[in-house]
Structure formats: C-alpha cells, structure tokens
PDB file of N, CA and C in Angstrom:
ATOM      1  N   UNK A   1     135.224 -11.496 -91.409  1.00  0.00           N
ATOM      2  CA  UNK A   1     136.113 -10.347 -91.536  1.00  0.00           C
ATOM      3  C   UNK A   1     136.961 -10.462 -92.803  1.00  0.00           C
ATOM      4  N   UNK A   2     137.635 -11.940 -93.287  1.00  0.00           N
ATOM      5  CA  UNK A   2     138.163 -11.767 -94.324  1.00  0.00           C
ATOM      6  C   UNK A   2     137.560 -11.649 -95.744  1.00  0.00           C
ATOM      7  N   UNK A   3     136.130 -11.521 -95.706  1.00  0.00           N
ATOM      8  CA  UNK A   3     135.456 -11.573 -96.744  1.00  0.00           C
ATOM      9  C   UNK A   3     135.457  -9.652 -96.988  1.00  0.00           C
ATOM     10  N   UNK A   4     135.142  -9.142 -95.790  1.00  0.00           N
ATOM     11  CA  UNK A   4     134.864  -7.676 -95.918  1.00  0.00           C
ATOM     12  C   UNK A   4     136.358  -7.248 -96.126  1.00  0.00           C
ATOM     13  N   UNK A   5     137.415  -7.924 -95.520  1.00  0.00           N
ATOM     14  CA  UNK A   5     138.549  -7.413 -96.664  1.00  0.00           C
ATOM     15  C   UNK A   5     138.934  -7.315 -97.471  1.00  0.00           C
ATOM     16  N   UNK A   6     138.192  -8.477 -98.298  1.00  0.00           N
ATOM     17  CA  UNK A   6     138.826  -8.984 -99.650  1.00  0.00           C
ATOM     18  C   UNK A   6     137.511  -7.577-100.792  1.00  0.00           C
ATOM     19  N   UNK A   7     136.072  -7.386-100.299  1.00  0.00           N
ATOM     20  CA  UNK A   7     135.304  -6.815-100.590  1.00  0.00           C
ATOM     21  C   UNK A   7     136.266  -4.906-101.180  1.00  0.00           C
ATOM     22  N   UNK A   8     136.722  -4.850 -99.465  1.00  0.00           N
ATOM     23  CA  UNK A   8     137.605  -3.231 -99.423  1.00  0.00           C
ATOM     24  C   UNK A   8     138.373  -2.899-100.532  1.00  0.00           C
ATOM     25  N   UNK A   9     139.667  -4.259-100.838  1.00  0.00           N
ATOM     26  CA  UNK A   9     140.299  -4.538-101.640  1.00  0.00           C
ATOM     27  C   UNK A   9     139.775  -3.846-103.368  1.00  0.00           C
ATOM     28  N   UNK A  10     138.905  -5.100-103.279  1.00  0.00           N
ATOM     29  CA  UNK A  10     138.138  -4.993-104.370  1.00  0.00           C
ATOM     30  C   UNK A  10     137.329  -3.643-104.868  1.00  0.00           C
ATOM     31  N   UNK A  11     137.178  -3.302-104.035  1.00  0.00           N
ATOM     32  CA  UNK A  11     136.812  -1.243-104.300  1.00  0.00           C
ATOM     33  C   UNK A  11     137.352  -0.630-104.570  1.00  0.00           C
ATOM     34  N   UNK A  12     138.859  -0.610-104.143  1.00  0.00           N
ATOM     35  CA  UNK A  12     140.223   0.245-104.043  1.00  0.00           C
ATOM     36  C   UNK A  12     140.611  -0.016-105.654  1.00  0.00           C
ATOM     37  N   UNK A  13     140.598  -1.175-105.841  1.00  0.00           N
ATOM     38  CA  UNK A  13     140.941  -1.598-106.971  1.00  0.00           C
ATOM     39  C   UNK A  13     140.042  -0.709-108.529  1.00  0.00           C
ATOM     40  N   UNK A  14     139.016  -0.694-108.206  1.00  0.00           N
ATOM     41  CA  UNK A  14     138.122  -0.081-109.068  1.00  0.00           C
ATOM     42  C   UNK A  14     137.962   0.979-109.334  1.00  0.00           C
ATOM     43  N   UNK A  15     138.056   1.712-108.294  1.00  0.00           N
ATOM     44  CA  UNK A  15     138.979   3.212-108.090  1.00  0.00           C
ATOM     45  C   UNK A  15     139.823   3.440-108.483  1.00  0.00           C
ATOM     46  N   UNK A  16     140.784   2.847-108.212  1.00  0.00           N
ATOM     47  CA  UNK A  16     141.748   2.991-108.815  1.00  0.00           C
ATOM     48  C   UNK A  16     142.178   2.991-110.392  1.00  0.00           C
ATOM     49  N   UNK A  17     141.431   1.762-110.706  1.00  0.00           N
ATOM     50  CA  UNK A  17     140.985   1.607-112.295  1.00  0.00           C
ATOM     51  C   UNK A  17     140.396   2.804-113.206  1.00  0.00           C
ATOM     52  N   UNK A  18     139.037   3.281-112.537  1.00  0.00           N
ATOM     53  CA  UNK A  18     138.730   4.369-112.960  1.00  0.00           C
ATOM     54  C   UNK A  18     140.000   5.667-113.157  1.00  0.00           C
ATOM     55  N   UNK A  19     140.244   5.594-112.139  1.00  0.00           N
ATOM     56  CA  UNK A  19     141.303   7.031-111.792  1.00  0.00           C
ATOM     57  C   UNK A  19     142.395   6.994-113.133  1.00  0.00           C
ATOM     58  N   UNK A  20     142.809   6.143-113.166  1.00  0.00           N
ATOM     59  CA  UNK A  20     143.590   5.608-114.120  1.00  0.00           C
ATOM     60  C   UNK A  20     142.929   5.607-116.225  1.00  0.00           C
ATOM     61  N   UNK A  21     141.803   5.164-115.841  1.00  0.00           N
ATOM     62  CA  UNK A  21     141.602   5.620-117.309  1.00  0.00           C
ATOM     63  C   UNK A  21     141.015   7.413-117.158  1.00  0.00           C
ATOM     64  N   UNK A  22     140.513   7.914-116.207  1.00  0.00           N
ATOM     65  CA  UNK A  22     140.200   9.360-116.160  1.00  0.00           C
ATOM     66  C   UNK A  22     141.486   9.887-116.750  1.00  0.00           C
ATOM     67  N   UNK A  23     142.467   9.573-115.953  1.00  0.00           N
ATOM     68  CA  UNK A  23     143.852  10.106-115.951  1.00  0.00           C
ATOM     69  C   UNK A  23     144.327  10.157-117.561  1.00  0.00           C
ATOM     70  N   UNK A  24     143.761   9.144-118.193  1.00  0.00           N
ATOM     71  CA  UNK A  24     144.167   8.961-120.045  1.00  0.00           C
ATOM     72  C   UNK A  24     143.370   9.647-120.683  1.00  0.00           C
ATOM     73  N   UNK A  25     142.264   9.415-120.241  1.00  0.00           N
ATOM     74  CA  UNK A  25     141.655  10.005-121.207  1.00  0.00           C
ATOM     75  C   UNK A  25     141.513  11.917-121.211  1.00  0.00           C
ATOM     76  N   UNK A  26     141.491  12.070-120.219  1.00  0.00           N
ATOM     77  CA  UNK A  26     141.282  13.892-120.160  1.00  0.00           C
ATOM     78  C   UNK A  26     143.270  14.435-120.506  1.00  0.00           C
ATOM     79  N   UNK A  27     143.027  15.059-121.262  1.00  0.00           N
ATOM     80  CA  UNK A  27     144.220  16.009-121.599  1.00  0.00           C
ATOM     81  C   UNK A  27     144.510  16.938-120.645  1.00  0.00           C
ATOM     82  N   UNK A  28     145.836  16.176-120.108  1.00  0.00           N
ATOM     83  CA  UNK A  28     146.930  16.951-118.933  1.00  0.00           C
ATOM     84  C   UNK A  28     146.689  16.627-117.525  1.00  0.00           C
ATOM     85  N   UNK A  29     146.434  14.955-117.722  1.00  0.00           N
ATOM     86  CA  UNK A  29     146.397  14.788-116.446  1.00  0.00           C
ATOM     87  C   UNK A  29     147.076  13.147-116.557  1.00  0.00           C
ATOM     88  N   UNK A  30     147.887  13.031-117.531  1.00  0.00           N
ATOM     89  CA  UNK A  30     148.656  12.200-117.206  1.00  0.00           C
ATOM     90  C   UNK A  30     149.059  10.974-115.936  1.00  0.00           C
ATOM     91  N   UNK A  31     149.377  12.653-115.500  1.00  0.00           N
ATOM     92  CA  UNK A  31     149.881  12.160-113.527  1.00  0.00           C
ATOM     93  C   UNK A  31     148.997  11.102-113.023  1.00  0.00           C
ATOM     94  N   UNK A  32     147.508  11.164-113.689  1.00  0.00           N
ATOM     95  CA  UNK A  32     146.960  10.562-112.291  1.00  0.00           C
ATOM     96  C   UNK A  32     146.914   9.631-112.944  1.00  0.00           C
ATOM     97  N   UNK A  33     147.216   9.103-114.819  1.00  0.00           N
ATOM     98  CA  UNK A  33     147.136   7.763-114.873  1.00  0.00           C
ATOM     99  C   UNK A  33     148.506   6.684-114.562  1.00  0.00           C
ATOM    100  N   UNK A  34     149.572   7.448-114.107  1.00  0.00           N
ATOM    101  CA  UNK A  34     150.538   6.815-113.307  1.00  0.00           C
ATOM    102  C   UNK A  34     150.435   6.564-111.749  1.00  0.00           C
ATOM    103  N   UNK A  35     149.741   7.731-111.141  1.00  0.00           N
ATOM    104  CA  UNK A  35     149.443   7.547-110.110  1.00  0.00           C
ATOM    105  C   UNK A  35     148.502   6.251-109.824  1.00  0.00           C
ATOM    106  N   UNK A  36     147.401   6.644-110.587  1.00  0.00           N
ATOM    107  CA  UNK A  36     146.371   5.079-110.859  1.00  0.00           C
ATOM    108  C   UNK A  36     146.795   3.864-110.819  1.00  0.00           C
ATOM    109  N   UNK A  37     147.574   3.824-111.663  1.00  0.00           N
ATOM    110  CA  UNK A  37     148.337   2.569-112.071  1.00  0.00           C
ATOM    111  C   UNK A  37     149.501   2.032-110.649  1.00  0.00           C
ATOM    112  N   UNK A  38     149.968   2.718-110.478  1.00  0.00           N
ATOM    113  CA  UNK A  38     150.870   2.146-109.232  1.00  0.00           C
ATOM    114  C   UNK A  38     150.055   2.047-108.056  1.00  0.00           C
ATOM    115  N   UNK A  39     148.876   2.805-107.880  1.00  0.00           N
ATOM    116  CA  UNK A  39     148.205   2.192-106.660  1.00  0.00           C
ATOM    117  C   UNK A  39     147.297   0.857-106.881  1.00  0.00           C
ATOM    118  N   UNK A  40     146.856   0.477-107.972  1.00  0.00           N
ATOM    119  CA  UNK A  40     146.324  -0.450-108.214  1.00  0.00           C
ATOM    120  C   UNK A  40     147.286  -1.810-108.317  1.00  0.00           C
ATOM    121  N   UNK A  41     148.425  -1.455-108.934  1.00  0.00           N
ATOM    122  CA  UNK A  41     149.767  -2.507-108.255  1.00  0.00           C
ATOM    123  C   UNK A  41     149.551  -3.040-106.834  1.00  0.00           C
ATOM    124  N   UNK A  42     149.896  -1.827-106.311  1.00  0.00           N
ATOM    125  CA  UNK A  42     150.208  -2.138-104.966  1.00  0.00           C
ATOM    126  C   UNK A  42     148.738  -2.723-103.954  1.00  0.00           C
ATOM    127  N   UNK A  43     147.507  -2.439-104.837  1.00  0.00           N
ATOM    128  CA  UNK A  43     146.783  -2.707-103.989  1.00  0.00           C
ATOM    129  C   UNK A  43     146.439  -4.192-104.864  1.00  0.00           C
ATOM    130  N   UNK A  44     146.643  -4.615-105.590  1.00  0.00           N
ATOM    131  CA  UNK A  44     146.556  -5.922-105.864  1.00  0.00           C
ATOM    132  C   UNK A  44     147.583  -6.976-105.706  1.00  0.00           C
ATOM    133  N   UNK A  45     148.546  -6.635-105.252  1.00  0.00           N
ATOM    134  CA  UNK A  45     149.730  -7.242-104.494  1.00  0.00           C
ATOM    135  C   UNK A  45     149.387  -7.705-103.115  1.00  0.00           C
ATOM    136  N   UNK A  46     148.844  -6.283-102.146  1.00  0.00           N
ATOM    137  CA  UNK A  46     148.358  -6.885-100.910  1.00  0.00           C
ATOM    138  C   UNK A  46     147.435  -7.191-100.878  1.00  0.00           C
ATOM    139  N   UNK A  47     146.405  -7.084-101.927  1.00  0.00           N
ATOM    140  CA  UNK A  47     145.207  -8.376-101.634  1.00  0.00           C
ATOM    141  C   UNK A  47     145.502  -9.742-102.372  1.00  0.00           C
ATOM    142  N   UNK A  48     146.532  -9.938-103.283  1.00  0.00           N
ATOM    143  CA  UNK A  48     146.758 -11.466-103.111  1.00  0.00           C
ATOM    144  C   UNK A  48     147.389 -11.930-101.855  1.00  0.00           C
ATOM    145  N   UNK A  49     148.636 -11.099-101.612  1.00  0.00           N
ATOM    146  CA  UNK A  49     148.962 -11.736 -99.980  1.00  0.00           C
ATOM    147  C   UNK A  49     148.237 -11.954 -99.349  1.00  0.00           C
ATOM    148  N   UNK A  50     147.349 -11.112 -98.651  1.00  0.00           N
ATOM    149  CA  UNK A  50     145.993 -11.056 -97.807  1.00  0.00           C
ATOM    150  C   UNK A  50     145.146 -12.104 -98.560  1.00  0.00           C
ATOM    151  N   UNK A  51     144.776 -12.646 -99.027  1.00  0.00           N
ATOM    152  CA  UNK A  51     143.976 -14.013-100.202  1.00  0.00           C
ATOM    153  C   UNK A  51     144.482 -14.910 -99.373  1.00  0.00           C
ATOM    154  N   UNK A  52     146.022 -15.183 -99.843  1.00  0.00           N
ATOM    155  CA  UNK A  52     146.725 -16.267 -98.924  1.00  0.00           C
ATOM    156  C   UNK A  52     146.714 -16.352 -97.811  1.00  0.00           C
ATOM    157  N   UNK A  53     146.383 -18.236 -97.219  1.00  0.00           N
ATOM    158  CA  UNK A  53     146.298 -18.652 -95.917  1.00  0.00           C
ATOM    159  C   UNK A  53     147.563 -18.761 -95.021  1.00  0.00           C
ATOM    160  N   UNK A  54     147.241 -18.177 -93.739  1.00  0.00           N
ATOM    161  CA  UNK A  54     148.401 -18.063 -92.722  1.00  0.00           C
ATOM    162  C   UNK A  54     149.408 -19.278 -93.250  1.00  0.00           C
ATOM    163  N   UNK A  55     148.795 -20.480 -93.575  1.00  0.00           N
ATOM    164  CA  UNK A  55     150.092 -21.855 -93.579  1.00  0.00           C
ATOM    165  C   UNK A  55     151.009 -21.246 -94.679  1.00  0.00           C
ATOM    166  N   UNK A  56     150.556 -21.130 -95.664  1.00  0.00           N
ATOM    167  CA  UNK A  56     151.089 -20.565 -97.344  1.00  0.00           C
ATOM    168  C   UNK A  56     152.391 -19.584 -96.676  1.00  0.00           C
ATOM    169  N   UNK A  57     151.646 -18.457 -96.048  1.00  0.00           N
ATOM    170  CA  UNK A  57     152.475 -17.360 -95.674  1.00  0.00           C
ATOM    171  C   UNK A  57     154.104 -18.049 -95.228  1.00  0.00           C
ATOM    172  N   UNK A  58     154.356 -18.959 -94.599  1.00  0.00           N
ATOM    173  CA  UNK A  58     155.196 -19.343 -93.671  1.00  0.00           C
ATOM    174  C   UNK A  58     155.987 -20.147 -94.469  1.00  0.00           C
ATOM    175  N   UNK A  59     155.574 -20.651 -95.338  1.00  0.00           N
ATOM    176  CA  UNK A  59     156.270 -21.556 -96.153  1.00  0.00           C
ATOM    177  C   UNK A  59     157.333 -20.776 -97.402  1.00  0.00           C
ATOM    178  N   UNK A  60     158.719 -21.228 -97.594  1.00  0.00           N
ATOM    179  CA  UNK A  60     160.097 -20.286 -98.473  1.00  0.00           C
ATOM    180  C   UNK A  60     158.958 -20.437 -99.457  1.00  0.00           C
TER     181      UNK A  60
END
C-alpha cells in the first residue's frame, strides 16, 4: 500500500508540473501557473511526510 501511495503522489506531482508550465507558457493564464505551483508544494510536502517512517514521525 505504501508503494501505491508514494506512486499517487508521484502523478499528482507531474500534473501538477505540467499544469504549471501550461500555465507559463500560454498567454493569460498565469493563474494556473500559481495555482500549479502551490499544489505541487503542497503535494510534495505530504509525500515527504508520508516517505517518513512512523518512528521518525514521533521523534521533536
């Protein structure tokens, strides 16, 4: 199961990537290369957490 998460992750991410240079490159769509960009943040944030092992998690 944590492999097919890390897989999901990894899609979202690419998508997101794309979306993000679509967003630059076509004139007047700006929006979606900010939009792009902050979801690909956020989705590479929770797949490093999600990466990390339950012990890691628990530790300051």
């Amino acid at each position: 199961m944590r492999g097919t998460a890390l897989k999901v992750v990894a899609a979202l991410l690419v998508v997101w990537l794309v979306m993000s240079v679509v967003g630059a490159l076509v004139r007047g769509l700006f929006w979606l290369t900010v939009v792009g960009v902050l979801l690909f943040a956020g989705t590479a944030v929770y797949g490093y957490l999600r990466r990390r092992s339950p012990d890691q998690r628990s530790l300051p």
